[in-house]
Protein backbone atom coordinates (compact mmCIF):
# COMPACT_ATOMS: atom_id res chain seq x y z
CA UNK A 1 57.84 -37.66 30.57
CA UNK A 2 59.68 -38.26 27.43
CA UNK A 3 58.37 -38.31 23.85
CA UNK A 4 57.67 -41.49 22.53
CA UNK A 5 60.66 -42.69 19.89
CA UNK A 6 60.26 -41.64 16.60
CA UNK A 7 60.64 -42.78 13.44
CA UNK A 8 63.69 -41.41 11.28
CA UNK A 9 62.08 -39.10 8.49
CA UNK A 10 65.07 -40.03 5.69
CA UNK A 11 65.11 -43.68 6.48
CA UNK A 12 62.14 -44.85 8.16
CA UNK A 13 64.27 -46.27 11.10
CA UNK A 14 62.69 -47.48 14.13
CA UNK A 15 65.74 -47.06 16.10
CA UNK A 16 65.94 -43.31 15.91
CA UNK A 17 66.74 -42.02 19.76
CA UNK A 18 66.25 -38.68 21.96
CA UNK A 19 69.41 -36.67 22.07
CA UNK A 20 68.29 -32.97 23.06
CA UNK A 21 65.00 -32.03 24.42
CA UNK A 22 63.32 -32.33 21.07
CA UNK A 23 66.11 -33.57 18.43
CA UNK A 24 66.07 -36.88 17.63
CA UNK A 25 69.05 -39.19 16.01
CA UNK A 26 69.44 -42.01 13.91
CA UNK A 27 72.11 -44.14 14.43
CA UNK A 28 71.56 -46.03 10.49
CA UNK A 29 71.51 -43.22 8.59
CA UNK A 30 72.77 -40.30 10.84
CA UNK A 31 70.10 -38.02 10.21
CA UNK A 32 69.13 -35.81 13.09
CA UNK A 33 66.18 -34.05 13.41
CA UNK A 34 63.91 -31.53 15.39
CA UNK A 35 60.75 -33.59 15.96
CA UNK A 36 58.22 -30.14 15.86
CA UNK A 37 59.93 -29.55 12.47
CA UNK A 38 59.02 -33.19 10.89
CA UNK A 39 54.96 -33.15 12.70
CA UNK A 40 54.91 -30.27 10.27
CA UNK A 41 56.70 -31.42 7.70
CA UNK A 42 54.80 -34.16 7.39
CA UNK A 43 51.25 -32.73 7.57
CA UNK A 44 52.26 -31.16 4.09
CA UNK A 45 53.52 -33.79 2.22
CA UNK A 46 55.58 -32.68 -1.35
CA UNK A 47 53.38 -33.68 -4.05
CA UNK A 48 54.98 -35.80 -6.72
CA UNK A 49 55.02 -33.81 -10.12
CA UNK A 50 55.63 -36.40 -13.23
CA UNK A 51 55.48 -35.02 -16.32
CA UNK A 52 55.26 -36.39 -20.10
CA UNK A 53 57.54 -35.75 -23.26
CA UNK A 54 55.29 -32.81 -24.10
CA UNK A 55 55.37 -31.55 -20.55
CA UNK A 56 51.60 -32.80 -19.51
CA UNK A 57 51.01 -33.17 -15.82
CA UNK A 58 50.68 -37.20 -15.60
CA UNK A 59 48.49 -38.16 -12.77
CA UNK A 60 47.52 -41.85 -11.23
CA UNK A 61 45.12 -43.69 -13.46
CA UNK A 62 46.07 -41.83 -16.87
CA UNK A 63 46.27 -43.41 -20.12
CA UNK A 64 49.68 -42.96 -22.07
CA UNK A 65 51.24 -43.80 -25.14
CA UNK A 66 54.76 -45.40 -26.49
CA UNK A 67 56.57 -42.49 -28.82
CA UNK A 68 59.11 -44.65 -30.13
CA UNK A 69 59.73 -48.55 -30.38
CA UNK A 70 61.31 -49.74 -27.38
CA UNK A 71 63.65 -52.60 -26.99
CA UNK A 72 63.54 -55.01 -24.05
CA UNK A 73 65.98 -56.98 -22.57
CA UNK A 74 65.19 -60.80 -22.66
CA UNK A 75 62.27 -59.68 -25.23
CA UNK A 76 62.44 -61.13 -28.85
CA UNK A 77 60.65 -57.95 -29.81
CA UNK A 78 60.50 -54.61 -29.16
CA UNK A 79 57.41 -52.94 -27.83
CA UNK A 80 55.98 -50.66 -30.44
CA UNK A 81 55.24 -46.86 -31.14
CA UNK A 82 51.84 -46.17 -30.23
CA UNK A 83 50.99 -48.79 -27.78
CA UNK A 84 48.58 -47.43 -25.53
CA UNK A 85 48.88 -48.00 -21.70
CA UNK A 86 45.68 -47.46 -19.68
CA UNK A 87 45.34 -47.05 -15.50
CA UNK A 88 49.22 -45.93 -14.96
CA UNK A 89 50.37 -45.45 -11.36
CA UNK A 90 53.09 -42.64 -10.59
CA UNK A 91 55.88 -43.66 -8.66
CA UNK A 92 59.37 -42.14 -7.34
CA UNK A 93 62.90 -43.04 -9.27
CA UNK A 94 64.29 -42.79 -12.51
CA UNK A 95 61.53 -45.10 -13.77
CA UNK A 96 58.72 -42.84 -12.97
CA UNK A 97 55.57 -44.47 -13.97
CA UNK A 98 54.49 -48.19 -13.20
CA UNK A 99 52.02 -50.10 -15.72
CA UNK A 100 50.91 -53.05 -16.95
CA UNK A 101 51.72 -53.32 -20.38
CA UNK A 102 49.24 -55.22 -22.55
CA UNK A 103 50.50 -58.24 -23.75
CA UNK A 104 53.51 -57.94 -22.03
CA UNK A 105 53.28 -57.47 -18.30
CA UNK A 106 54.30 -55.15 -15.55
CA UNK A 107 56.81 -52.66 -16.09
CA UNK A 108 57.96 -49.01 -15.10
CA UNK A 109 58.80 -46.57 -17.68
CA UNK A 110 60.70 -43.47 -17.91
CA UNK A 111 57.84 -40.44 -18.60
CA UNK A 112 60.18 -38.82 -20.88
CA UNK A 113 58.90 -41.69 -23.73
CA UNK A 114 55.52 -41.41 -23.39
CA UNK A 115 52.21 -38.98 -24.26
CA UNK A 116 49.67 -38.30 -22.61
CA UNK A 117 46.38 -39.23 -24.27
CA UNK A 118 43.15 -37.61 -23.51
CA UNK A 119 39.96 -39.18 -23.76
């Protein structure tokens, strides 16, 4: 009996297909794939290491603060040095942390501005 289709591990495509016994394709992103090799693979997922300007370990739910005023577009003003940010939330991308700023709103920030404060 065949495995049931699996989804593609680079691209979360549902339209992955059997083309060996055990190696899967994707036809969107052309990824191919052993599927013993992603059950494992996924039972150990890679922990996502965000560090601040000092090199702190940031985890979710930290408290940070602005190092430097920073200017936003569409903002009359910039946002200043020293404005603490509580309960961030670590995320993937260039923009590594997601917040909500007081006074201001959501936003994602780059780690490299911020410190860590501890309390």
């Amino acid at each position: 009996m065949p495995e049931a289709i699996k989804e593609c591990p680079k691209c979360e495509s549902q339209y992955a297909y059997l083309i060996h016994t055990t190696v899967y394709s994707c036809p969107e992103c052309g990824n191919e794939w052993d599927s013993a090799e992603t059950t494992e693979d996924k039972e150990q997922p890679e922990k996502l290491v965000v560090k601040d300007m000092n090199g702190n370990i940031l985890q979710d739910g930290d408290t940070v603060l602005f190092m430097k005023d920073m200017p936003v577009k569409g903002y009359p003003k910039p946002l200043k040095a020293g404005t603490k940010v509580k309960n961030i939330h670590l995320i993937n991308g260039d923009h590594n942390i997601d917040c909500k700023i007081p006074g201001f709103g959501a936003m994602e920030l780059k780690s490299e501005l911020v410190k860590k404060v501890d309390l």
